[in-house]
PDB file of N, CA and C in Angstrom:
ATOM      1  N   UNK A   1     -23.798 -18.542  19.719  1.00  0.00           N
ATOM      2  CA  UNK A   1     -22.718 -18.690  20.660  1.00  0.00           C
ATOM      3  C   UNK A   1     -23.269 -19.145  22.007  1.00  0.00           C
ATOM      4  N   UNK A   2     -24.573 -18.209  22.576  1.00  0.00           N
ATOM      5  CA  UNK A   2     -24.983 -18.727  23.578  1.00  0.00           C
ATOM      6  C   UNK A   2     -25.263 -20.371  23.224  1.00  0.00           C
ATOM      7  N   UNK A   3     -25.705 -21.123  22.446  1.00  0.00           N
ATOM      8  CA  UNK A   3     -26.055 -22.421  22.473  1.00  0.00           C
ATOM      9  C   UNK A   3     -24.837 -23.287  22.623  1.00  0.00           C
ATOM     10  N   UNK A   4     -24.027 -22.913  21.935  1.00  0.00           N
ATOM     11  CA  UNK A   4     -22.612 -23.543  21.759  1.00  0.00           C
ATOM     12  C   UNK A   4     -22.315 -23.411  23.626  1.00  0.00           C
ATOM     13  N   UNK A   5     -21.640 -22.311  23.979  1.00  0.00           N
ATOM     14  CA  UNK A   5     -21.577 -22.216  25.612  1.00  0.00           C
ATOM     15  C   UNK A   5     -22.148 -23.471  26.200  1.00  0.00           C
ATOM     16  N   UNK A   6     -23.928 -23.418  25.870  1.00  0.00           N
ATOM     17  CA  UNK A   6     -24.393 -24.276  26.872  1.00  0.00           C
ATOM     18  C   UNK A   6     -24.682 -25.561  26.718  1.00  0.00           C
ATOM     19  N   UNK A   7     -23.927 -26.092  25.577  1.00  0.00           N
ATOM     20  CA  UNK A   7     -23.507 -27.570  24.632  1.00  0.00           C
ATOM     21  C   UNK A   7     -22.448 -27.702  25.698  1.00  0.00           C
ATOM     22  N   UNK A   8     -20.949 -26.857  25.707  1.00  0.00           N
ATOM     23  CA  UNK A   8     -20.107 -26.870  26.296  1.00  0.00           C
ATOM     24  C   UNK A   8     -19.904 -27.228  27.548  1.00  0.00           C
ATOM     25  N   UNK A   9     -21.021 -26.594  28.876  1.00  0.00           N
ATOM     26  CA  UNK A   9     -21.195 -26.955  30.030  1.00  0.00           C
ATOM     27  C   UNK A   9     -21.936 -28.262  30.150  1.00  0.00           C
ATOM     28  N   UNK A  10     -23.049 -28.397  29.618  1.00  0.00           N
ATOM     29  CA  UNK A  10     -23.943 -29.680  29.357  1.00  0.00           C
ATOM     30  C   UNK A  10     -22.654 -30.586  29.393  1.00  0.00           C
ATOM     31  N   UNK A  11     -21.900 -30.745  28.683  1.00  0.00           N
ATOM     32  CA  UNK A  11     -20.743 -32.230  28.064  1.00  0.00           C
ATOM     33  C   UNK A  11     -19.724 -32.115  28.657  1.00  0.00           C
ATOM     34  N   UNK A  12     -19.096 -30.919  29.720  1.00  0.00           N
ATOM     35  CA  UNK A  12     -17.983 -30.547  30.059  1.00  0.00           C
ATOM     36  C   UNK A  12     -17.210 -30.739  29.321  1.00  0.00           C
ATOM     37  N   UNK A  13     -17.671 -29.590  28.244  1.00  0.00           N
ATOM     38  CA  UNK A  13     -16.203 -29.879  26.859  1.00  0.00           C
ATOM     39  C   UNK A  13     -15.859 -28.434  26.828  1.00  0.00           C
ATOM     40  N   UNK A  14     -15.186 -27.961  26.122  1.00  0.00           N
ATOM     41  CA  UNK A  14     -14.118 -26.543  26.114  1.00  0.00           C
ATOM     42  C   UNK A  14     -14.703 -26.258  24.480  1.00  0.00           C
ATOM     43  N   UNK A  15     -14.910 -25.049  24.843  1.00  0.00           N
ATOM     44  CA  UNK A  15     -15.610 -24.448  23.275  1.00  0.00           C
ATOM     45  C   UNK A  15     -14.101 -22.676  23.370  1.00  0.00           C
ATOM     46  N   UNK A  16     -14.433 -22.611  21.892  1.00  0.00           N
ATOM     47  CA  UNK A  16     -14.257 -20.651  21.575  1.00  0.00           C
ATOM     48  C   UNK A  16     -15.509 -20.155  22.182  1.00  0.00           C
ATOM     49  N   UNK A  17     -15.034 -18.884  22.547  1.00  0.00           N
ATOM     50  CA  UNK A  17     -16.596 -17.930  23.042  1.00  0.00           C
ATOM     51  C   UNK A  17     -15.795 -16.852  23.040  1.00  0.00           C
ATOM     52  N   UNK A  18     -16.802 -15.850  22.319  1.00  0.00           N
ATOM     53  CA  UNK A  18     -16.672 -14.208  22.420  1.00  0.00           C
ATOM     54  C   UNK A  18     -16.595 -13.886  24.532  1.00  0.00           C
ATOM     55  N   UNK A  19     -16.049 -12.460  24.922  1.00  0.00           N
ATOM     56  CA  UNK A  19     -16.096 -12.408  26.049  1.00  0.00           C
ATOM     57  C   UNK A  19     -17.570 -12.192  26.609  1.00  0.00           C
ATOM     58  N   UNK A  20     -18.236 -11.529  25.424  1.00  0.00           N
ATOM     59  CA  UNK A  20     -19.560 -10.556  25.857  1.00  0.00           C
ATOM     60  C   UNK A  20     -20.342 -11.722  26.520  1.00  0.00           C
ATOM     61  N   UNK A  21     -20.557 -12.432  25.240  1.00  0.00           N
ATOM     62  CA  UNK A  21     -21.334 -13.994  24.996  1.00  0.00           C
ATOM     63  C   UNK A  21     -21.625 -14.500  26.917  1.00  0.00           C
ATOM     64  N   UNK A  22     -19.958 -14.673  26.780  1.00  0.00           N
ATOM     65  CA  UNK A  22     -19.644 -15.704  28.098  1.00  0.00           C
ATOM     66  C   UNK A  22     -19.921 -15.187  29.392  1.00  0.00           C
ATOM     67  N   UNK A  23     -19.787 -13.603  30.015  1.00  0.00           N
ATOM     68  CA  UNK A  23     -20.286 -12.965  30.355  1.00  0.00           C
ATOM     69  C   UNK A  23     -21.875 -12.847  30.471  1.00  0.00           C
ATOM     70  N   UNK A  24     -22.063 -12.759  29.914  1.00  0.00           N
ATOM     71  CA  UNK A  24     -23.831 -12.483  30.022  1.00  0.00           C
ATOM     72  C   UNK A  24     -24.412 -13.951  30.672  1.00  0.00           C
ATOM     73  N   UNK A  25     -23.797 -14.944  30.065  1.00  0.00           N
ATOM     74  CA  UNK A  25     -24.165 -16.575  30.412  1.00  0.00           C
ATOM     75  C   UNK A  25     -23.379 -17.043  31.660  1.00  0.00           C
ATOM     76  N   UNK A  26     -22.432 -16.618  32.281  1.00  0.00           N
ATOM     77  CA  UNK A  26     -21.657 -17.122  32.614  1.00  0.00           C
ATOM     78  C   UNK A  26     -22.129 -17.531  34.306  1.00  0.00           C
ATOM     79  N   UNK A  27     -23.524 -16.790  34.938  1.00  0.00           N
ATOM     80  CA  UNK A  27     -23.976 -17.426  36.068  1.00  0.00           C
ATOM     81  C   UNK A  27     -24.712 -18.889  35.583  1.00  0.00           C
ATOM     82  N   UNK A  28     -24.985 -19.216  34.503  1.00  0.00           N
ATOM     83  CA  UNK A  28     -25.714 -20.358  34.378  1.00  0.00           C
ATOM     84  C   UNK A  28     -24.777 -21.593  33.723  1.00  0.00           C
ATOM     85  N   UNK A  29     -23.341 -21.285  33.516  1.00  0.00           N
ATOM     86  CA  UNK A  29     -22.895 -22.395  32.577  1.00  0.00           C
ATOM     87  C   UNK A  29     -22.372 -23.242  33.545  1.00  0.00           C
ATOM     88  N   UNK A  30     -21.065 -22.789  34.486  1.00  0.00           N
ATOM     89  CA  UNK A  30     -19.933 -23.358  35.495  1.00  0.00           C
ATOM     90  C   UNK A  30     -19.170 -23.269  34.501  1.00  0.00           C
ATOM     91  N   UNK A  31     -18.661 -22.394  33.588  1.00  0.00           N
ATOM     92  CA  UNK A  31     -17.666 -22.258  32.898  1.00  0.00           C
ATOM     93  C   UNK A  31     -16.384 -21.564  33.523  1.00  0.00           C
ATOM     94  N   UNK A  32     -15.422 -21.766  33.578  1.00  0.00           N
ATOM     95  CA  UNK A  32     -14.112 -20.945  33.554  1.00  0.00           C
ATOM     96  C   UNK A  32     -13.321 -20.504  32.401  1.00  0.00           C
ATOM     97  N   UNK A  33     -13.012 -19.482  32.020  1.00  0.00           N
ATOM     98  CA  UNK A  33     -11.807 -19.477  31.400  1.00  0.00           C
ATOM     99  C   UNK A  33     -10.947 -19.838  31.434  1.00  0.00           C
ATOM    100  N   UNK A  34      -9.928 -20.211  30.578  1.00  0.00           N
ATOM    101  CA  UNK A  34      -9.172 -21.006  30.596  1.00  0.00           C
ATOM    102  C   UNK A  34      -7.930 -20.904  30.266  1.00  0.00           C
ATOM    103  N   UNK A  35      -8.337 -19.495  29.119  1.00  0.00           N
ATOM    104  CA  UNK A  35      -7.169 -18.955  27.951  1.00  0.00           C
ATOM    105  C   UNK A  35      -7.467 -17.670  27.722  1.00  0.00           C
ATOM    106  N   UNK A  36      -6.836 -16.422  27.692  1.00  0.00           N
ATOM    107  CA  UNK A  36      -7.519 -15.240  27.118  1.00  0.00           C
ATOM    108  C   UNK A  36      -6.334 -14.547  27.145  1.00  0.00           C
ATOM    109  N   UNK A  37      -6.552 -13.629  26.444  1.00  0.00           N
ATOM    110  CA  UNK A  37      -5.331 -12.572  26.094  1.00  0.00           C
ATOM    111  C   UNK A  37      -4.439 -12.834  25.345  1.00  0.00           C
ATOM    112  N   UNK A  38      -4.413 -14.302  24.343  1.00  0.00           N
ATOM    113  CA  UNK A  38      -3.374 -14.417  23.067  1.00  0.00           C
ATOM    114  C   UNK A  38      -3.952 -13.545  21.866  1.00  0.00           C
ATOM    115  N   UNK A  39      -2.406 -13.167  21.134  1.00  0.00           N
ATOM    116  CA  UNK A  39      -3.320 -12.357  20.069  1.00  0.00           C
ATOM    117  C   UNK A  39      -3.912 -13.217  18.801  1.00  0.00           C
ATOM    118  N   UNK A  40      -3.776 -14.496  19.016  1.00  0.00           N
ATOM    119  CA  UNK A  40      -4.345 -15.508  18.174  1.00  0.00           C
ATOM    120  C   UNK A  40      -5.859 -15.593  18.577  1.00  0.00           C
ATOM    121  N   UNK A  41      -6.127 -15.211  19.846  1.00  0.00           N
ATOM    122  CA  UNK A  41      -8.049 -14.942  19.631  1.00  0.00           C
ATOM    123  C   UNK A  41      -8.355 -13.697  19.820  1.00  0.00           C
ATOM    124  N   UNK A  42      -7.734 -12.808  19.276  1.00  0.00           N
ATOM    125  CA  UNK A  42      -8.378 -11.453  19.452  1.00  0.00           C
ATOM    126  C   UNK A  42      -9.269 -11.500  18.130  1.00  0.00           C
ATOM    127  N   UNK A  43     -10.548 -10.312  18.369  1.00  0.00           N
ATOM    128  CA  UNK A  43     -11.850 -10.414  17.070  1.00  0.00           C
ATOM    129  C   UNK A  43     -11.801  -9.075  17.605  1.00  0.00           C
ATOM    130  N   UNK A  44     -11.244  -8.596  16.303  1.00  0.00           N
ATOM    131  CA  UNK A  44     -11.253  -6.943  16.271  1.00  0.00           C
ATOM    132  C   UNK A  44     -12.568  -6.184  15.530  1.00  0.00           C
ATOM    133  N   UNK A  45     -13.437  -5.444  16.176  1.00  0.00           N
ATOM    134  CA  UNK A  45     -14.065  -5.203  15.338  1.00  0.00           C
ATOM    135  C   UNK A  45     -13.766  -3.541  14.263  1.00  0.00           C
ATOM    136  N   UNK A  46     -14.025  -3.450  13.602  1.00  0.00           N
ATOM    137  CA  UNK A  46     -13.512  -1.958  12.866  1.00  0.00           C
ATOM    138  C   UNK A  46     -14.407  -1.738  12.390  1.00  0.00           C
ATOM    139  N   UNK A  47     -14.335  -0.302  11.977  1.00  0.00           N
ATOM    140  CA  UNK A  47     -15.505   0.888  11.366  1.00  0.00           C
ATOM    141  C   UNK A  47     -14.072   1.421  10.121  1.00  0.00           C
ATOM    142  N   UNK A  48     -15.124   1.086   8.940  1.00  0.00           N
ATOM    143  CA  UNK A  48     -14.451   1.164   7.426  1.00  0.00           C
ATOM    144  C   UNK A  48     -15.648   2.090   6.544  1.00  0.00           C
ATOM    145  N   UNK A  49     -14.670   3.029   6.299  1.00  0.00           N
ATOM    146  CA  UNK A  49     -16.039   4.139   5.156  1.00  0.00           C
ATOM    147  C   UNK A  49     -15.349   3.173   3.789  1.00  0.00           C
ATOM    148  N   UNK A  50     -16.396   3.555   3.282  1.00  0.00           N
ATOM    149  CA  UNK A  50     -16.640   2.554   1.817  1.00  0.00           C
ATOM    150  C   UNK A  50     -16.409   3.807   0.764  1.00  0.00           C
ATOM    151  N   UNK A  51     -15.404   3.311  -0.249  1.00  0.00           N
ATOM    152  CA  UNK A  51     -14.689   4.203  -1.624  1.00  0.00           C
ATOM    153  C   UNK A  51     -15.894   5.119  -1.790  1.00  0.00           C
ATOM    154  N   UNK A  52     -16.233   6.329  -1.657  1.00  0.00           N
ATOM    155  CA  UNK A  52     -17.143   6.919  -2.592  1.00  0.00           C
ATOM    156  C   UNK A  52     -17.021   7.175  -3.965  1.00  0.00           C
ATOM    157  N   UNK A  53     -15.875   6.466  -4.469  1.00  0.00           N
ATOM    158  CA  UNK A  53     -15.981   6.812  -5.809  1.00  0.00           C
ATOM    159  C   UNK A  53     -16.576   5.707  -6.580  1.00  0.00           C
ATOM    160  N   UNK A  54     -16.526   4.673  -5.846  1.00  0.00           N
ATOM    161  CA  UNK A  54     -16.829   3.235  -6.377  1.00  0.00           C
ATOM    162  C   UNK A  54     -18.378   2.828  -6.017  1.00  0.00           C
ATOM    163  N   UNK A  55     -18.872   3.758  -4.814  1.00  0.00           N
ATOM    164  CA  UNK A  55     -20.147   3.428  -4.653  1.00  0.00           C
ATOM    165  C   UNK A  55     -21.006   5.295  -4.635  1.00  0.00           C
ATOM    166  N   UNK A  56     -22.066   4.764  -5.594  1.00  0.00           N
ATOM    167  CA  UNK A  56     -22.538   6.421  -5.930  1.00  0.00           C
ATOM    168  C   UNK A  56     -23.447   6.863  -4.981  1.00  0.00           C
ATOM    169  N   UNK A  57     -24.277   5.674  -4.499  1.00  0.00           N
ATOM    170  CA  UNK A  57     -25.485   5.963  -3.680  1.00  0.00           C
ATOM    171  C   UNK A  57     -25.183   5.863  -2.076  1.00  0.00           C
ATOM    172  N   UNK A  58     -24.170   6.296  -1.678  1.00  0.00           N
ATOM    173  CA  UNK A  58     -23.634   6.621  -0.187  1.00  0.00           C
ATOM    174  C   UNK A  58     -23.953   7.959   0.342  1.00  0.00           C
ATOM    175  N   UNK A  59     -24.110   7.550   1.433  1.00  0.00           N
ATOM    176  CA  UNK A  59     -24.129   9.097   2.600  1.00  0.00           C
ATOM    177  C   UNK A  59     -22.916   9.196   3.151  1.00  0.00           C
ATOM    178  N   UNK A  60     -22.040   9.764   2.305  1.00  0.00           N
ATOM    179  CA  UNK A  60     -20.550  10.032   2.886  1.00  0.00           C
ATOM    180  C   UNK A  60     -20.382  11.051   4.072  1.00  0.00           C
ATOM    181  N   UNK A  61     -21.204  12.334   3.937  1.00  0.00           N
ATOM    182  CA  UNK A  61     -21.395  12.649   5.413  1.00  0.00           C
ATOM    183  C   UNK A  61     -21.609  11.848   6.967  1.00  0.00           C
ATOM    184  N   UNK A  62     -22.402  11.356   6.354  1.00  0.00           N
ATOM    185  CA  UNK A  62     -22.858  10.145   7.684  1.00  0.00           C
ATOM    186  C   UNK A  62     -22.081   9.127   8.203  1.00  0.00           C
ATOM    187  N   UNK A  63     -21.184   8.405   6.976  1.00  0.00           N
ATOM    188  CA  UNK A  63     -20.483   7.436   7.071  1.00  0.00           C
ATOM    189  C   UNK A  63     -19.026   7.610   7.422  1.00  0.00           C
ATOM    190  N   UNK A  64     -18.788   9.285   7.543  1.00  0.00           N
ATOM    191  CA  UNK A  64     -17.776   9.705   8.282  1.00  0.00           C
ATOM    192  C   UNK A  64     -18.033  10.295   9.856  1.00  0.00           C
ATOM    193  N   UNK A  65     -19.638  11.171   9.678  1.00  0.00           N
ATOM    194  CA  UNK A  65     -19.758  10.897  11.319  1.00  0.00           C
ATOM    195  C   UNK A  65     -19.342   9.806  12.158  1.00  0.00           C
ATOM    196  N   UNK A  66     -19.928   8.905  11.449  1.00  0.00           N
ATOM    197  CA  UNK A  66     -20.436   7.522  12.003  1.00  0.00           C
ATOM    198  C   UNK A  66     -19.090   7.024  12.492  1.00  0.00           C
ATOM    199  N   UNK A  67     -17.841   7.184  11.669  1.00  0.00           N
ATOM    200  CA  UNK A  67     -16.132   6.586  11.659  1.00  0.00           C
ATOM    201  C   UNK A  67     -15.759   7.663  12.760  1.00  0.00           C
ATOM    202  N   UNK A  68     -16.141   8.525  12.710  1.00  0.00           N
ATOM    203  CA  UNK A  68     -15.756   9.839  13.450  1.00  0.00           C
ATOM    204  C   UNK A  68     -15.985   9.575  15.145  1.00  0.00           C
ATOM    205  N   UNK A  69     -17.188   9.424  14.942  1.00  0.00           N
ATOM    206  CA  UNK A  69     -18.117   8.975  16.035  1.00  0.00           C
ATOM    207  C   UNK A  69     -17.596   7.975  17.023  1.00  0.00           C
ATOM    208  N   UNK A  70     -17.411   6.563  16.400  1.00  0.00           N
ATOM    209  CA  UNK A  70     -17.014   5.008  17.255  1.00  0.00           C
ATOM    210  C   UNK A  70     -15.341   5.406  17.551  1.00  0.00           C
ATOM    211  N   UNK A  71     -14.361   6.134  16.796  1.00  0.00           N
ATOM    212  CA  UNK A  71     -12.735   6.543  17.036  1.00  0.00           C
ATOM    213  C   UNK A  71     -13.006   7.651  17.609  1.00  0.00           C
ATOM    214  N   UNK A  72     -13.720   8.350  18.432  1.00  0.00           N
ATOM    215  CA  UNK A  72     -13.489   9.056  19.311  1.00  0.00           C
ATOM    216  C   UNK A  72     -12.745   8.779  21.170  1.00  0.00           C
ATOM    217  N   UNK A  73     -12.471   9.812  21.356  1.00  0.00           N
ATOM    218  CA  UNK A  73     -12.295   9.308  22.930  1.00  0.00           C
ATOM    219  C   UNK A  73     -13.143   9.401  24.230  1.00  0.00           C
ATOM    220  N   UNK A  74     -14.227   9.559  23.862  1.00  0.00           N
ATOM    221  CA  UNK A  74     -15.206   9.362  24.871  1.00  0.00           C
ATOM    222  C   UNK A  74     -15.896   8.117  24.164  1.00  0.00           C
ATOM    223  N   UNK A  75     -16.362   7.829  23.271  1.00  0.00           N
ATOM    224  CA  UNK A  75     -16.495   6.640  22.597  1.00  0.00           C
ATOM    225  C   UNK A  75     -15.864   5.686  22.948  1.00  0.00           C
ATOM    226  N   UNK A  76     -14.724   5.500  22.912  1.00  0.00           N
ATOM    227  CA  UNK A  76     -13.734   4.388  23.108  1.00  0.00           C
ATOM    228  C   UNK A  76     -13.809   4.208  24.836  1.00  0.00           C
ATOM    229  N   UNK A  77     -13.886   5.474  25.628  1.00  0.00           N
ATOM    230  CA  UNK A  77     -13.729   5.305  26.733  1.00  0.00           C
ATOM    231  C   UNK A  77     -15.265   4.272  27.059  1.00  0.00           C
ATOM    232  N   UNK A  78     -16.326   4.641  26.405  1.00  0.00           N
ATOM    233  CA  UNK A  78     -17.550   4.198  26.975  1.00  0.00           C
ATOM    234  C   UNK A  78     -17.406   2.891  26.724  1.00  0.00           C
ATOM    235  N   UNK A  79     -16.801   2.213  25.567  1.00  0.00           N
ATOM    236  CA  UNK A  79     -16.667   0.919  25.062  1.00  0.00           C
ATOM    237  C   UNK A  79     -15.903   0.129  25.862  1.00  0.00           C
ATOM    238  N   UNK A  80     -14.860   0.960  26.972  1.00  0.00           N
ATOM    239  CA  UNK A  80     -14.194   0.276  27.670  1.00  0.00           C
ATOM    240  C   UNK A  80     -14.947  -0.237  29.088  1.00  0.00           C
ATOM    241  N   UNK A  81     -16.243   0.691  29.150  1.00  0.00           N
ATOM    242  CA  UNK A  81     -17.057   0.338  29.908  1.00  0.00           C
ATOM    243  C   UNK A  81     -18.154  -0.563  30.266  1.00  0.00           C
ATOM    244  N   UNK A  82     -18.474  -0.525  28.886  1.00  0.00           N
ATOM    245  CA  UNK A  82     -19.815  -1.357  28.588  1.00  0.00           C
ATOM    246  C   UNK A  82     -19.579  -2.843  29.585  1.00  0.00           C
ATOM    247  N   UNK A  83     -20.379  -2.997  30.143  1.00  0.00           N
ATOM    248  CA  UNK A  83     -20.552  -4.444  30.758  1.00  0.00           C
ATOM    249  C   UNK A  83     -19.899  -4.383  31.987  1.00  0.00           C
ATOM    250  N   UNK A  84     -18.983  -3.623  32.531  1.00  0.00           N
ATOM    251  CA  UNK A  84     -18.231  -3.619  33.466  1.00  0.00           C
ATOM    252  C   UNK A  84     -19.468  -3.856  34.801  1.00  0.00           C
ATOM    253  N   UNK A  85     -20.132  -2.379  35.064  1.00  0.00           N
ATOM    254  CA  UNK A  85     -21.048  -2.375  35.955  1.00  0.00           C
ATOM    255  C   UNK A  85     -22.135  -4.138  35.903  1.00  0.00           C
ATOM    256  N   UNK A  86     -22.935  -4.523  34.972  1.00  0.00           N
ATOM    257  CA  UNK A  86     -23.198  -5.520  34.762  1.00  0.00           C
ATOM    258  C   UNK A  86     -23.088  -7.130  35.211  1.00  0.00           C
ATOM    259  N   UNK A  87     -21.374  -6.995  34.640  1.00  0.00           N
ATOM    260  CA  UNK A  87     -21.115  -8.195  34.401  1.00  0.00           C
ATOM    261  C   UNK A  87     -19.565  -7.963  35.320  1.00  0.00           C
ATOM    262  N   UNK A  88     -19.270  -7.551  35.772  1.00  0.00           N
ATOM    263  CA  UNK A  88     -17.885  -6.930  36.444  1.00  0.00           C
ATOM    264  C   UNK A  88     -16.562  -7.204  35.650  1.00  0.00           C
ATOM    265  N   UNK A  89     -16.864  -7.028  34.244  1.00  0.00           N
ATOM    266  CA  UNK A  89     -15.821  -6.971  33.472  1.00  0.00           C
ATOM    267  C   UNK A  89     -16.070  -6.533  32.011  1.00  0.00           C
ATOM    268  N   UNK A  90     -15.293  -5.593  31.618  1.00  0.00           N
ATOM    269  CA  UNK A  90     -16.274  -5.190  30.125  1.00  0.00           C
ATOM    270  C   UNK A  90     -16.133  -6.212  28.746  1.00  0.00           C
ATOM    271  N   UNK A  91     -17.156  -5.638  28.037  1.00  0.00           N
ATOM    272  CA  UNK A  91     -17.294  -6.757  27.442  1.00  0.00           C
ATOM    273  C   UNK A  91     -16.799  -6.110  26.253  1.00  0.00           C
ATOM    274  N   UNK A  92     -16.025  -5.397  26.005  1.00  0.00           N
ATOM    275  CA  UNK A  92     -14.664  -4.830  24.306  1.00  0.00           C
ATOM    276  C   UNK A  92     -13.919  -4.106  24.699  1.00  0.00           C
ATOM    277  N   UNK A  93     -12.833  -4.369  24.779  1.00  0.00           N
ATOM    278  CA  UNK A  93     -12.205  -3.676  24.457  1.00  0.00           C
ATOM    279  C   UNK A  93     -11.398  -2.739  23.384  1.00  0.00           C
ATOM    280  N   UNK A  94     -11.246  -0.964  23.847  1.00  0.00           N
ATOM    281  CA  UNK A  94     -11.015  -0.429  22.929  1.00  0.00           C
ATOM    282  C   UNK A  94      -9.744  -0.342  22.102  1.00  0.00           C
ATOM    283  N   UNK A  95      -9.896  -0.407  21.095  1.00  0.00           N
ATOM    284  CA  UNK A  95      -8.655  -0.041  20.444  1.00  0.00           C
ATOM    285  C   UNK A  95      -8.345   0.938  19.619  1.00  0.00           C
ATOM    286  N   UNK A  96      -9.307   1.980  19.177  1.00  0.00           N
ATOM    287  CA  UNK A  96      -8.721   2.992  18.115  1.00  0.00           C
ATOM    288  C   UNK A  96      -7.364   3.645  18.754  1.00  0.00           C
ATOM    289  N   UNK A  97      -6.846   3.797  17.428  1.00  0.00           N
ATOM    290  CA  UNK A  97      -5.278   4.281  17.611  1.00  0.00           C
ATOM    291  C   UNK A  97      -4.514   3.287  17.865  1.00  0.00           C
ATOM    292  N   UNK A  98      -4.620   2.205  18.091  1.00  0.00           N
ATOM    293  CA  UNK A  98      -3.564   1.442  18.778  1.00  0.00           C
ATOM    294  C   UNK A  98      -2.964   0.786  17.459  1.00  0.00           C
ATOM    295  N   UNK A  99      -1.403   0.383  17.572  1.00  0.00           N
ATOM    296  CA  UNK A  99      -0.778  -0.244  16.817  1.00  0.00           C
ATOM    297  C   UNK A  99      -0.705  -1.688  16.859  1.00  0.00           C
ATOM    298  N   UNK A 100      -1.202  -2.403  15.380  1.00  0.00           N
ATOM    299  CA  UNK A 100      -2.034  -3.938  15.641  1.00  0.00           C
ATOM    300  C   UNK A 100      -1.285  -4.776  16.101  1.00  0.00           C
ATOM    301  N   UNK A 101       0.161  -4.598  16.375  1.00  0.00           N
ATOM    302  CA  UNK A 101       1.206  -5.300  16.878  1.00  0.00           C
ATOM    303  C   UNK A 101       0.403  -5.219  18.967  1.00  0.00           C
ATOM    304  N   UNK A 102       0.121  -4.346  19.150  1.00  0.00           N
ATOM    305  CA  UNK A 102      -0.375  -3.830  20.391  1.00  0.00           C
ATOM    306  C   UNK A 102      -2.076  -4.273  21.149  1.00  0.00           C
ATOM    307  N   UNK A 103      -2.587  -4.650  19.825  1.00  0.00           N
ATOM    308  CA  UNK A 103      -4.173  -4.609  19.744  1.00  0.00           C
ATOM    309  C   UNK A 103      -4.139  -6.161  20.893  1.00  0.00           C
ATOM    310  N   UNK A 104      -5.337  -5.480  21.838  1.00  0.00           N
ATOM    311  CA  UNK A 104      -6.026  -6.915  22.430  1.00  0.00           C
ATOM    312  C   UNK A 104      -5.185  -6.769  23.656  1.00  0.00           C
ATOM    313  N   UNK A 105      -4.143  -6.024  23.941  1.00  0.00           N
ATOM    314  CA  UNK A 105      -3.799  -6.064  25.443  1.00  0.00           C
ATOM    315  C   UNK A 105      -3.756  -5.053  26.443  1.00  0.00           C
ATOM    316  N   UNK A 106      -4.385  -5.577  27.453  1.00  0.00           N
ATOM    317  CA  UNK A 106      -4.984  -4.724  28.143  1.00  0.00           C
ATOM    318  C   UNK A 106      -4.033  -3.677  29.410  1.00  0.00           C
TER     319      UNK A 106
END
């Protein structure tokens, strides 16, 4: 993604870019945004425990911490943070709990 970005500024052409991506790059490109907040580019990421009945060799303890863990609310709160200090805007926003009709707005 970073290469793509800096294809983009190089040619002054308009690319997709994750926020994190663009953020982290974004003192070296002269990029602006342009578009953000349709739910046609939201990239949701999710935490999925896998069937234990279908897979034998799992750590189902773990793999429910782990789900337990990222859908928490200090979790989610920290995720809303990440990058803020950084980059002065975070770079995911959270969504556990939210209804997908809802997802991606801030």
């Amino acid at each position: 993604m970073g290469q793509t970005l800096s294809v983009a500024a190089e040619k002054k052409a308009y690319t997709l870019a994750d926020r994190g991506t663009y953020l982290a790059l974004k003192k070296n490109l002269g990029l602006d945004i342009l578009n953000e907040g349709d739910a046609l580019l939201l990239n949701v990421y999710s935490v999925i425990q896998v069937n234990p009945a279908k897979f034998k060799k799992l750590n189902v303890a773990g793999a429910k911490a782990f789900a337990d863990f990222m859908v928490a609310k200090d979790t989610q709160a920290l995720i809303g943070k990440f990058g803020v200090e950084k980059y002065g805007s975070p770079l995911f926003f959270p969504d556990a709990g939210k209804k997908e009709e809802s997802l991606g707005k801030k």
